[in-house]
N, C-alpha and C. Protein backbone atom coordinates (compact mmCIF):
# COMPACT_ATOMS: atom_id res chain seq x y z
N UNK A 1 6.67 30.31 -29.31
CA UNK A 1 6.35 30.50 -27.91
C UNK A 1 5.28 29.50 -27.46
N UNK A 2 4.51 29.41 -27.99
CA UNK A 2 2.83 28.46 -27.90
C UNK A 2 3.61 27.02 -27.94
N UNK A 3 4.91 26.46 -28.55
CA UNK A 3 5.45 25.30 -28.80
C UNK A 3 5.84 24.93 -27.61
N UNK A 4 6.64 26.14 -27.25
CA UNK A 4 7.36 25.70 -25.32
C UNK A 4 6.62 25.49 -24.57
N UNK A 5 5.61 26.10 -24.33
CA UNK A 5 4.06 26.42 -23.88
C UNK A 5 3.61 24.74 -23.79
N UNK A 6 3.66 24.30 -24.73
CA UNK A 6 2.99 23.09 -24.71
C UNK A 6 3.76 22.02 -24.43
N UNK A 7 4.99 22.12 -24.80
CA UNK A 7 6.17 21.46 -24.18
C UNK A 7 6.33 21.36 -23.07
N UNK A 8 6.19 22.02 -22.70
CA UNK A 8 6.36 22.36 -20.84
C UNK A 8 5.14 21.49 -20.05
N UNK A 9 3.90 22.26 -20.40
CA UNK A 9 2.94 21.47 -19.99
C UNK A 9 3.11 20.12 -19.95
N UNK A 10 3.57 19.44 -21.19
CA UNK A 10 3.79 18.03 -21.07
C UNK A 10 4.92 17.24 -19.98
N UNK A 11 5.78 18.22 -19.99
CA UNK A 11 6.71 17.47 -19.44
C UNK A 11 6.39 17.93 -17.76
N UNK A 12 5.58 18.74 -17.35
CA UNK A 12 5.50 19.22 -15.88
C UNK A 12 3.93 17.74 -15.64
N UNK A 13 2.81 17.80 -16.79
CA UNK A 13 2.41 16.28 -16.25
C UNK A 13 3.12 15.24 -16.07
N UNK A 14 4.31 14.74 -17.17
CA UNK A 14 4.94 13.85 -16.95
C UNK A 14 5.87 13.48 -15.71
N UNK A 15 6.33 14.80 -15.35
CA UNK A 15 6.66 14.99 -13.77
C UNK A 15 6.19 14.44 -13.10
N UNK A 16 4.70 15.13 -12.80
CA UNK A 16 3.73 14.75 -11.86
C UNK A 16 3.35 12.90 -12.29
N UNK A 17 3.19 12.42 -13.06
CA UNK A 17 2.63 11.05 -13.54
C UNK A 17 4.25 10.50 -13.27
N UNK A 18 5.08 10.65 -13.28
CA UNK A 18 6.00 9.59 -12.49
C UNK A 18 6.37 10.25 -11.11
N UNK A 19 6.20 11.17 -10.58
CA UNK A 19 5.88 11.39 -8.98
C UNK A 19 5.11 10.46 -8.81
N UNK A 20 3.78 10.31 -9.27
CA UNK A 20 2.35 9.75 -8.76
C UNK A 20 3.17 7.98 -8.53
N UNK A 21 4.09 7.12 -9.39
CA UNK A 21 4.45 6.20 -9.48
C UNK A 21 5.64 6.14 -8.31
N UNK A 22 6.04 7.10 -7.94
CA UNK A 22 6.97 6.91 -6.92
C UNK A 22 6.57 6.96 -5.52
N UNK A 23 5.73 7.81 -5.42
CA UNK A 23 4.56 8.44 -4.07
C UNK A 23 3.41 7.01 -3.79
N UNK A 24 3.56 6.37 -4.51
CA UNK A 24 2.65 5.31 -4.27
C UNK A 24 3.11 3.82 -4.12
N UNK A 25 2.13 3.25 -3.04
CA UNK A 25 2.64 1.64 -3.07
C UNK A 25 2.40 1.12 -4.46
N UNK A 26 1.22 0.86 -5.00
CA UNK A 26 1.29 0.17 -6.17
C UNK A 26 0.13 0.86 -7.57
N UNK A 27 0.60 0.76 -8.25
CA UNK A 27 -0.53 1.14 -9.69
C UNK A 27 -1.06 0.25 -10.34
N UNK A 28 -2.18 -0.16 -10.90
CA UNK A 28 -2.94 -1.01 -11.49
C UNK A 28 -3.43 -0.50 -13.19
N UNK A 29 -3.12 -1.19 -13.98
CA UNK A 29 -4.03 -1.01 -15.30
C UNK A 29 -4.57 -1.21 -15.60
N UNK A 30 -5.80 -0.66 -16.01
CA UNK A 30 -6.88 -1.10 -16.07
C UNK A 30 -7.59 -0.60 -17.74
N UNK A 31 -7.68 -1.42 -18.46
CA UNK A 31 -8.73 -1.33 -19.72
C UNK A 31 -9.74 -0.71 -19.58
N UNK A 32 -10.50 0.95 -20.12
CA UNK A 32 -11.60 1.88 -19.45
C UNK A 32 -12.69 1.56 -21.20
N UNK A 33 -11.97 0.88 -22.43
CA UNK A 33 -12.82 1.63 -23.57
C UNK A 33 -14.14 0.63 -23.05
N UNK A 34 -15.11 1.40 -23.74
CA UNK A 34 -16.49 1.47 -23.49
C UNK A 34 -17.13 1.79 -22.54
N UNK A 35 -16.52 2.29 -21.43
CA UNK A 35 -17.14 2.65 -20.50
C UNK A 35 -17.85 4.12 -20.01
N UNK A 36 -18.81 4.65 -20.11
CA UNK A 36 -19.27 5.77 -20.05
C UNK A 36 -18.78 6.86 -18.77
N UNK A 37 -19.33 7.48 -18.94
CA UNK A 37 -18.77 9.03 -17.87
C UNK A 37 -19.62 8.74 -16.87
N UNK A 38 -20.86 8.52 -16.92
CA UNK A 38 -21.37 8.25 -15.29
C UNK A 38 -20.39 6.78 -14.44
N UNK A 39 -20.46 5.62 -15.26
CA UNK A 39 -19.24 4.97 -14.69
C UNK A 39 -18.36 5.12 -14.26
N UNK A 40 -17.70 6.03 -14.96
CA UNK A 40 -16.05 6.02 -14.53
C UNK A 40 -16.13 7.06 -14.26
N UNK A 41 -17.35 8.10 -13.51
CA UNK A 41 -17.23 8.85 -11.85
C UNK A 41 -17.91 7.97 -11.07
N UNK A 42 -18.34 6.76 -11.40
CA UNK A 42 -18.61 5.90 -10.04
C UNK A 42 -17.32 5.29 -9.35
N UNK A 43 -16.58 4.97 -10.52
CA UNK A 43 -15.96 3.95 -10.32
C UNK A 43 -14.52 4.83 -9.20
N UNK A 44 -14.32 6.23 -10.37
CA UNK A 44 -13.64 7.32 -9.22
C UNK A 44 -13.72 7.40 -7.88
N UNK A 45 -15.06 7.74 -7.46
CA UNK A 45 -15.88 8.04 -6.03
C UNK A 45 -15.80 6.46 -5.32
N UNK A 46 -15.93 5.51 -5.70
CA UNK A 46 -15.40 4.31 -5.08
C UNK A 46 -14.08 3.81 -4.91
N UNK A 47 -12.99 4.17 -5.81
CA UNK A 47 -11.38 4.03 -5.66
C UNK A 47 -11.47 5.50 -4.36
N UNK A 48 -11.70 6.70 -4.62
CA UNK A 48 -11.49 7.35 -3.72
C UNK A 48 -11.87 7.12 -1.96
N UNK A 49 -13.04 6.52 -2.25
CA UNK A 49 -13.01 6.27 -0.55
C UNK A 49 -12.48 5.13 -0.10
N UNK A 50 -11.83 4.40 -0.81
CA UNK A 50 -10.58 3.49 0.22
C UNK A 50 -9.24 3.96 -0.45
N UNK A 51 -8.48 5.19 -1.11
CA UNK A 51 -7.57 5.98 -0.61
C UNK A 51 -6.86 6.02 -2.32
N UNK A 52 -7.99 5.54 -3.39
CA UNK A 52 -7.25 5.13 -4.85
C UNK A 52 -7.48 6.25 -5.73
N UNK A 53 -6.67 6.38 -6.59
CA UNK A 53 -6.88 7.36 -7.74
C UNK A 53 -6.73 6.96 -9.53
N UNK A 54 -7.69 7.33 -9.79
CA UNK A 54 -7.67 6.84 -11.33
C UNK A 54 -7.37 8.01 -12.26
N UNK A 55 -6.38 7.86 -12.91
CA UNK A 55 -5.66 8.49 -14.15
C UNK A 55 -5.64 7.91 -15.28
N UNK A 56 -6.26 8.86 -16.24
CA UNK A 56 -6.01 9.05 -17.56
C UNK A 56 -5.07 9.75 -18.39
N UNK A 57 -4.32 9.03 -18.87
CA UNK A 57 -3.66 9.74 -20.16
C UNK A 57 -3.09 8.58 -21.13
N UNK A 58 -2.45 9.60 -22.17
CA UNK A 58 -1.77 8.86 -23.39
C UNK A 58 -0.98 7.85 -23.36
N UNK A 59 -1.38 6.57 -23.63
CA UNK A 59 0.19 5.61 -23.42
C UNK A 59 1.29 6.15 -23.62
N UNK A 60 1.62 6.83 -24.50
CA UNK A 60 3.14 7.28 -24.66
C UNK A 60 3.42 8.28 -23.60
N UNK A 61 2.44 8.75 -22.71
CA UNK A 61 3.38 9.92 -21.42
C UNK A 61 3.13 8.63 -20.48
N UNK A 62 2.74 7.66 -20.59
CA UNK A 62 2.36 6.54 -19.15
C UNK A 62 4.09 6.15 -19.64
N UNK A 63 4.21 5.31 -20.65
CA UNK A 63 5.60 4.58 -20.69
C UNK A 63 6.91 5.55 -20.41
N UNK A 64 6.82 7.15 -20.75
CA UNK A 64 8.02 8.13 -20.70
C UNK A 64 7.92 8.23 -19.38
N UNK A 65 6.71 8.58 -18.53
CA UNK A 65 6.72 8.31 -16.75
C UNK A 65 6.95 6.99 -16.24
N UNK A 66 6.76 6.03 -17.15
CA UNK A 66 7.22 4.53 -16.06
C UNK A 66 8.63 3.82 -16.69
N UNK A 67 9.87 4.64 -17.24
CA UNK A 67 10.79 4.38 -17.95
C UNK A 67 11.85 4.47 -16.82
N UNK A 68 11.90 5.11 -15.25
CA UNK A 68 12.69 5.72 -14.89
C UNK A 68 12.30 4.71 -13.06
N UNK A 69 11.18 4.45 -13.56
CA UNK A 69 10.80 3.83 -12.14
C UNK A 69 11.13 2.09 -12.01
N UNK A 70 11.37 1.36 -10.60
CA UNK A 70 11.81 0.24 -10.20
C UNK A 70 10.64 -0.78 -10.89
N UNK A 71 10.97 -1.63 -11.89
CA UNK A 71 9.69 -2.18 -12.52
C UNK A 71 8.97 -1.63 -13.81
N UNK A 72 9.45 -0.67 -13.70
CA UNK A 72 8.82 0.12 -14.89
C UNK A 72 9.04 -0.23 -16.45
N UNK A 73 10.04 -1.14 -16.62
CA UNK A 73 10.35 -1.43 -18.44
C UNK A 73 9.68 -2.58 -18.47
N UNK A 74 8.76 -3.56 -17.61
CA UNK A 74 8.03 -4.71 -17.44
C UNK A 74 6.43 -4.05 -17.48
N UNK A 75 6.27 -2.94 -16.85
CA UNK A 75 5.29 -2.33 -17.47
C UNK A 75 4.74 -1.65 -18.73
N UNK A 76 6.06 -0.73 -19.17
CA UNK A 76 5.77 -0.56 -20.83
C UNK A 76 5.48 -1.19 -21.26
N UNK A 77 5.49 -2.50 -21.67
CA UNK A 77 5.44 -3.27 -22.37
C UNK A 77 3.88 -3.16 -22.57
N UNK A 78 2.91 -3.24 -21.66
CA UNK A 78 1.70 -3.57 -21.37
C UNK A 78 0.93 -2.13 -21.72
N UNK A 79 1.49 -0.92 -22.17
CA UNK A 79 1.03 0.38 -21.73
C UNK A 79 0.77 0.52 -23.29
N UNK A 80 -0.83 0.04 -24.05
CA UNK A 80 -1.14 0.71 -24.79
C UNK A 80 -2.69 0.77 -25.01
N UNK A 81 -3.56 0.99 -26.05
CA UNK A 81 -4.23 0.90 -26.19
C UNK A 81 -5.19 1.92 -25.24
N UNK A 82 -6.73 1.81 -25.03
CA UNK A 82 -7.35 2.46 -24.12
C UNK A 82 -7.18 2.10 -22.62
N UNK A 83 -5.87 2.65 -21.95
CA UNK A 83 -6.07 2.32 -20.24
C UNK A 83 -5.24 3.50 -19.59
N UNK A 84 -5.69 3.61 -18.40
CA UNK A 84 -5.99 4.14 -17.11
C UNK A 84 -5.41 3.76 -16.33
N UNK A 85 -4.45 4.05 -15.37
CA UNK A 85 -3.51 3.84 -14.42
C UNK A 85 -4.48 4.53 -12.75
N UNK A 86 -4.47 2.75 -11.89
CA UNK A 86 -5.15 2.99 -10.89
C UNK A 86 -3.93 3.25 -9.72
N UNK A 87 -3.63 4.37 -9.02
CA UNK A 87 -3.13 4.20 -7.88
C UNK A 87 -3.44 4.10 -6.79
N UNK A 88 -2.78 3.78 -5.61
CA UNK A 88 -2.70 2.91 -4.34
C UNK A 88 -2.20 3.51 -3.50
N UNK A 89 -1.86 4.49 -2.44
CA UNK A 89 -1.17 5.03 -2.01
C UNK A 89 -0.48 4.02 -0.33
N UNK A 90 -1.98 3.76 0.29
CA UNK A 90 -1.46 3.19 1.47
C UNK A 90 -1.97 2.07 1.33
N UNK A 91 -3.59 1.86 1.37
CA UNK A 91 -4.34 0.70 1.64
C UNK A 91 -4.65 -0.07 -0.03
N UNK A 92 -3.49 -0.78 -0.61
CA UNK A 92 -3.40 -1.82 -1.72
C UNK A 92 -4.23 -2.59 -2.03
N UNK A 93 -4.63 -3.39 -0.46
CA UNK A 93 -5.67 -4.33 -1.02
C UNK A 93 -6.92 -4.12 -1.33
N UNK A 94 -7.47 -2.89 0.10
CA UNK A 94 -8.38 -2.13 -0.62
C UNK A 94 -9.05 -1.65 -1.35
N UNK A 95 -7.64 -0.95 -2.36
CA UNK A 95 -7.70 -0.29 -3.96
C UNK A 95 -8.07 -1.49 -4.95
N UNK A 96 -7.41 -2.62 -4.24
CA UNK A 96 -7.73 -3.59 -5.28
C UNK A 96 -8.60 -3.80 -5.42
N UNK A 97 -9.25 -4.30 -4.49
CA UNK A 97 -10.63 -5.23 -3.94
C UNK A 97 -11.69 -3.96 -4.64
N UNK A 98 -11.61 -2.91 -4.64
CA UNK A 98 -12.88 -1.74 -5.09
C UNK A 98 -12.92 -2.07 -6.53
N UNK A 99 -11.64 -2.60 -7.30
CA UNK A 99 -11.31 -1.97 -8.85
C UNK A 99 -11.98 -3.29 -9.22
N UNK A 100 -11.78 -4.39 -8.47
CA UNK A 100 -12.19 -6.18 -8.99
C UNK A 100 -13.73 -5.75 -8.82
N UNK A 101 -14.43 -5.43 -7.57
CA UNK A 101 -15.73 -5.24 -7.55
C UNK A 101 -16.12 -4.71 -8.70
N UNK A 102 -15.58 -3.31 -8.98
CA UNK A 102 -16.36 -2.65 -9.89
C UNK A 102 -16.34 -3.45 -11.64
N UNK A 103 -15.11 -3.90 -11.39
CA UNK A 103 -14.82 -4.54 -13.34
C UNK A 103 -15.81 -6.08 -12.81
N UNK A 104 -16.43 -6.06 -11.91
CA UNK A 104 -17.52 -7.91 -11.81
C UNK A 104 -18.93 -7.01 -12.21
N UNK A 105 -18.73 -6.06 -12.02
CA UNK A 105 -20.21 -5.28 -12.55
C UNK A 105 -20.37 -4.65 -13.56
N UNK A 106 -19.27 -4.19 -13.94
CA UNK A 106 -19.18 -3.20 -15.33
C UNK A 106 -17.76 -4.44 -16.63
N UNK A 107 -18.35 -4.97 -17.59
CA UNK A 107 -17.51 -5.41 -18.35
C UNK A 107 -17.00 -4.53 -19.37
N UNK A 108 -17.21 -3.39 -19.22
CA UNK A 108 -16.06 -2.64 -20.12
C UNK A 108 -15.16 -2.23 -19.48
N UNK A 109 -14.41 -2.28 -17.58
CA UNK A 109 -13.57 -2.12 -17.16
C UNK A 109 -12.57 -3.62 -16.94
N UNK A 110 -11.37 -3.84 -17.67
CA UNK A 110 -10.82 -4.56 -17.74
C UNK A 110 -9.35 -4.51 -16.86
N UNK A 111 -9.14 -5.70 -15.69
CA UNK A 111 -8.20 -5.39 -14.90
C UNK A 111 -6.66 -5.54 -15.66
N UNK A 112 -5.67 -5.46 -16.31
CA UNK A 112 -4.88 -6.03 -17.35
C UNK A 112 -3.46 -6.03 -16.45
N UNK A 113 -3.31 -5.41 -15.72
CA UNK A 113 -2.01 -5.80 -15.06
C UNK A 113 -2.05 -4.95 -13.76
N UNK A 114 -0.74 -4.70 -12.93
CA UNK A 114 0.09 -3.65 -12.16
C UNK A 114 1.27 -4.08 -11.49
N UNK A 115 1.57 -3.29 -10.91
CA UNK A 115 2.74 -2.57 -10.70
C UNK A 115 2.85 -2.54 -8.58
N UNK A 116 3.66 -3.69 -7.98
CA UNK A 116 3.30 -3.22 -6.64
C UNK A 116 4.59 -3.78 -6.19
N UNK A 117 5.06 -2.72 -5.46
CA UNK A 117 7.11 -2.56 -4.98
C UNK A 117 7.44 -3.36 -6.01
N UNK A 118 7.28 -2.19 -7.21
CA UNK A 118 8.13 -2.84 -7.82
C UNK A 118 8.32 -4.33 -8.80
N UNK A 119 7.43 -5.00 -8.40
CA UNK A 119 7.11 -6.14 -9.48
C UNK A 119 6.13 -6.55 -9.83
N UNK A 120 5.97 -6.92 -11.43
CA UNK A 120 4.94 -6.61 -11.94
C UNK A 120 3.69 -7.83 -11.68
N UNK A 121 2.58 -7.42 -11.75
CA UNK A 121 1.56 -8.49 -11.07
C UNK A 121 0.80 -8.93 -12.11
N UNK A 122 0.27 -9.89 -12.76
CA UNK A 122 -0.80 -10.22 -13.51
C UNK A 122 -2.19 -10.23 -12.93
N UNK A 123 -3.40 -10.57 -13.67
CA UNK A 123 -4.53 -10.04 -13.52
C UNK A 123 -5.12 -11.10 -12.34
N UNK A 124 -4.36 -12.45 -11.98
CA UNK A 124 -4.72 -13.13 -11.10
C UNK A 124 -4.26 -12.28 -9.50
N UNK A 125 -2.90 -11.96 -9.86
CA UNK A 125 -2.47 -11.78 -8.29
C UNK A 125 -2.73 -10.68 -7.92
N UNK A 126 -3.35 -9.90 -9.16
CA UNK A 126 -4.29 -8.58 -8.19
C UNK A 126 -5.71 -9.01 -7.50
N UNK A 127 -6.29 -9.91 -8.29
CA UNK A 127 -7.48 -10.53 -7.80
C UNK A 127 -7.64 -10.93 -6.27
N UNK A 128 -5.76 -11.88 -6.13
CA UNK A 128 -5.57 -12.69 -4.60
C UNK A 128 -5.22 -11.64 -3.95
N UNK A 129 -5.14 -10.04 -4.43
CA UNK A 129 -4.56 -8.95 -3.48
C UNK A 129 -5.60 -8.62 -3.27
N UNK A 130 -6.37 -8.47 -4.08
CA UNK A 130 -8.07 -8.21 -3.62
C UNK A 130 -9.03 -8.77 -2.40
N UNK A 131 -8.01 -9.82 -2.35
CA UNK A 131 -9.03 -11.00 -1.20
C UNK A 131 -8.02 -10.72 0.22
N UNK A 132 -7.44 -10.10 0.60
CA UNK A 132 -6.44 -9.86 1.74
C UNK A 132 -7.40 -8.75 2.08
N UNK A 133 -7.38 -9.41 4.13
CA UNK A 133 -8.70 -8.49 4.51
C UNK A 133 -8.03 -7.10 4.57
N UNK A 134 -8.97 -5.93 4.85
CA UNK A 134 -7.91 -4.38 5.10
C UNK A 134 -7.48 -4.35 6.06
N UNK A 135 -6.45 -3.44 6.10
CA UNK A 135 -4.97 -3.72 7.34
C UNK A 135 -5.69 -3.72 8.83
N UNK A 136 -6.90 -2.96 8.96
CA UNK A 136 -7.55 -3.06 10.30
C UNK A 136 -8.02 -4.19 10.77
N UNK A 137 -8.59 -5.58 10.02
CA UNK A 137 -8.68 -6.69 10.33
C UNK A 137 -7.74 -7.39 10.55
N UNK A 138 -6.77 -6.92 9.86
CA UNK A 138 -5.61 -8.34 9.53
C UNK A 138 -4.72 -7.83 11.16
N UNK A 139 -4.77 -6.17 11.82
CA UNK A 139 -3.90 -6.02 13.06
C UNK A 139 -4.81 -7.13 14.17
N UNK A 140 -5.99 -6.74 13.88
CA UNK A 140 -6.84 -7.22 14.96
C UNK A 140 -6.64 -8.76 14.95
N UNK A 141 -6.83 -9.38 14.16
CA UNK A 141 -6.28 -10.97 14.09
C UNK A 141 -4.93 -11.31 14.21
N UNK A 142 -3.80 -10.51 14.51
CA UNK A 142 -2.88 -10.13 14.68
C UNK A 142 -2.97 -10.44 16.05
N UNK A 143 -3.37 -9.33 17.01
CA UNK A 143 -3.14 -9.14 18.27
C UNK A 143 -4.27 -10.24 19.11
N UNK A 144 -5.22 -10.85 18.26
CA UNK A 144 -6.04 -11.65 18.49
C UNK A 144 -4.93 -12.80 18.95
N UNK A 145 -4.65 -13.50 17.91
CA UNK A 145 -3.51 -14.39 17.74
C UNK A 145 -2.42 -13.90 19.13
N UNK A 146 -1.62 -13.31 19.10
CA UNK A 146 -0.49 -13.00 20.21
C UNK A 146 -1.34 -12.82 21.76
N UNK A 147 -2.81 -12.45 21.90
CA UNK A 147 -3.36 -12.33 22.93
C UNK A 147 -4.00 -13.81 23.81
N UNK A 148 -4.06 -15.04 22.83
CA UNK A 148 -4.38 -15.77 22.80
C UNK A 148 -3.62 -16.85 24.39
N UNK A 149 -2.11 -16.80 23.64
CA UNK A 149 -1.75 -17.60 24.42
C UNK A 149 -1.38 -16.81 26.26
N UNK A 150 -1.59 -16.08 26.34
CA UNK A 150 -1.69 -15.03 27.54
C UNK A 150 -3.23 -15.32 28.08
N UNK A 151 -4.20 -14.97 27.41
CA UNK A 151 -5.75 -15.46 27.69
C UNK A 151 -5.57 -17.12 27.97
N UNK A 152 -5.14 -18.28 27.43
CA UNK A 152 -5.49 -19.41 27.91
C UNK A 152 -4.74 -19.41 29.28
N UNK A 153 -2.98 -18.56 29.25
CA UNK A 153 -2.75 -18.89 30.68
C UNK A 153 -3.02 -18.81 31.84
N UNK A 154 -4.07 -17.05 31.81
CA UNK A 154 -4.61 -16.78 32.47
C UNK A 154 -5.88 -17.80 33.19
N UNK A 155 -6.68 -18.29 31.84
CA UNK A 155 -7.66 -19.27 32.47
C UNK A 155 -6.93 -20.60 33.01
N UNK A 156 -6.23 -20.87 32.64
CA UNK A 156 -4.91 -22.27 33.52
C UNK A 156 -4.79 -21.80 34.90
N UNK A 157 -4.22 -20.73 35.47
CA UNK A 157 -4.28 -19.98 36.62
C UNK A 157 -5.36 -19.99 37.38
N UNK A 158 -6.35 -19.32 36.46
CA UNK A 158 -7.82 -19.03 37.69
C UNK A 158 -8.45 -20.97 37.61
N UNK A 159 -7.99 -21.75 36.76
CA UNK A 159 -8.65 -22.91 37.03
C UNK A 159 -7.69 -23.29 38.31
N UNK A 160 -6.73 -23.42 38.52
CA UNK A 160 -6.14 -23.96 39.31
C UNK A 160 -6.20 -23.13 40.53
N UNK A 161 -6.78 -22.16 40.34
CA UNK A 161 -6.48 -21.57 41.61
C UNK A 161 -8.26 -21.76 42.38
N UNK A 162 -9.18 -22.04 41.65
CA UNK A 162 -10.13 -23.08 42.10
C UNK A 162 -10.35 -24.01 42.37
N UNK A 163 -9.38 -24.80 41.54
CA UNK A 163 -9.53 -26.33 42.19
C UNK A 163 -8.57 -26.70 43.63
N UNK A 164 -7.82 -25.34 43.77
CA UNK A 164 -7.10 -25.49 45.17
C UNK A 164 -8.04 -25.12 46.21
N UNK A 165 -8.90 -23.80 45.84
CA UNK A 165 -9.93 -23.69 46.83
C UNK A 165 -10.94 -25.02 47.16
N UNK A 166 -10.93 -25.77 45.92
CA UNK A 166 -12.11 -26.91 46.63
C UNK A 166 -11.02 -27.70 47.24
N UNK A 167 -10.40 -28.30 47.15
CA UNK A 167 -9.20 -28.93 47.69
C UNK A 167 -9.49 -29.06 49.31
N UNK A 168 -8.79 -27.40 49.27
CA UNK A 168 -8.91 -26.91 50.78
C UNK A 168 -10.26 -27.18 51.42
N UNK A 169 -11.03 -26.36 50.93
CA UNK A 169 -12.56 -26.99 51.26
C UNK A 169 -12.86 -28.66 51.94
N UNK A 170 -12.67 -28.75 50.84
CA UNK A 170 -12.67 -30.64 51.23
C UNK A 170 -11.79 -30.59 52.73
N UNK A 171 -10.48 -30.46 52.54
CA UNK A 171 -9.77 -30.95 53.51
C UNK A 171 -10.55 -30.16 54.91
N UNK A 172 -11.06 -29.51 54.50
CA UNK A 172 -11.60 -28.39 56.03
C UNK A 172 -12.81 -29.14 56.44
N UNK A 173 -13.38 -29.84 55.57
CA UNK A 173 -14.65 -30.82 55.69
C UNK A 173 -14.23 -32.25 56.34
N UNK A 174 -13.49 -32.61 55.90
CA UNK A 174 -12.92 -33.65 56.88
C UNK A 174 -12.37 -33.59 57.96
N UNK A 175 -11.88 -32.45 58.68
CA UNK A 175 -11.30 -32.50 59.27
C UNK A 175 -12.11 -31.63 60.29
N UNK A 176 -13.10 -31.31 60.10
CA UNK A 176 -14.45 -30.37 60.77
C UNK A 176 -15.22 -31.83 61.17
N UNK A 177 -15.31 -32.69 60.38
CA UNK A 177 -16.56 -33.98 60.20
C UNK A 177 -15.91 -34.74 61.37
C-alpha cells in the first residue's frame, strides 16, 4: 500500500512538472550546487517578482517530464547533475535578465541552458534574451516609432500653415503701404 502511495505521489509531481513545461513560455537551467538557502530564497523572491519560478527536483523526474514536450529530447540531454528548472510564464526576458543578474553576483548559480517555444537556447542566447527591454518599453517604442511619422506631419501642417499667415501679412502690408 505505502508502494502505491509513493508511486502516485511521483507520478502526480511528474504531472504537475510537465504541466509547469507546457503552461509556460520558456524554462531555464540553471546549476544551484553550492549555493546556500538564504540565496536561493533570494534568488526565489527575485524570479518571483518579474513573474519566474524556480524548481527543484531529481534529474530523472525533470527528463520523464521533458520526454513528452516540443524540444524536450534536446533538453534531456543536459538534465543532470545539481540543477533547477527556472520558469517563465509571460514576461521571458524579464525572467531572464533577474536569473543573469543574480548568477553575476552569486558564482555558485550557473546559467547552463533552456528551453523557449520550443528550441533549445545556449547560455549565450539567454544572456541576449536578458538584454531585450520588458514588453512595456519595447510597446512604448513601438507606438513611439508609428506616432512619429503622424507627429512630423502634423508639424509640416502647422509650419505651413504659418508661413501662409506671414505671406498674407506681407501681402496686406504692401498693399496697405
Amino acid at each position: 500500500m505505502k508502494e502505491w502511495s509513493e508511486r502516485n505521489k511521483y507520478n502526480s509531481f511528474n504531472s504537475d512538472l510537465k504541466g509547469m513545461f507546457t503552461d509556460n513560455q520558456a524554462a531555464f537551467l540553471a546549476g544551484f550546487k553550492g549555493l546556500d538557502v538564504a540565496s536561493m530564497q533570494l534568488l526565489r523572491g527575485k524570479l518571483r517578482e518579474v513573474g519566474g519560478r524556480f524548481k527543484i527536483t531529481k534529474a530523472r523526474l525533470m527528463k520523464i517530464a521533458a520526454q513528452d514536450i516540443d524540444g524536450g529530447k534536446d533538453l534531456q540531454e543536459i538534465l543532470k547533475d545539481q540543477v533547477g528548472l527556472v520558469f517563465a510564464k509571460e514576461e521571458v526576458p524579464a525572467v531572464a535578465k533577474a536569473l543573469a543578474e543574480f548568477s553575476k553576483g552569486n558564482e555558485a548559480l550557473q546559467i547552463i541552458s533552456g528551453l523557449f517555444e520550443s528550441k533549445l537556447l545556449d547560455k549565450d542566447e539567454i544572456k541576449f534574451l536578458a538584454s531585450i527591454p520588458p514588453r512595456d518599453v519595447l510597446i512604448a517604442q513601438l507606438l513611439g516609432t508609428m506616432q512619429a511619422p503622424v507627429s512630423s506631419f502634423a508639424r509640416l501642417l502647422n509650419k505651413m500653415t504659418v508661413r501662409l499667415l506671414y505671406v498674407l501679412k506681407q501681402i496686406s502690408e504692401k498693399e496697405g503701404a
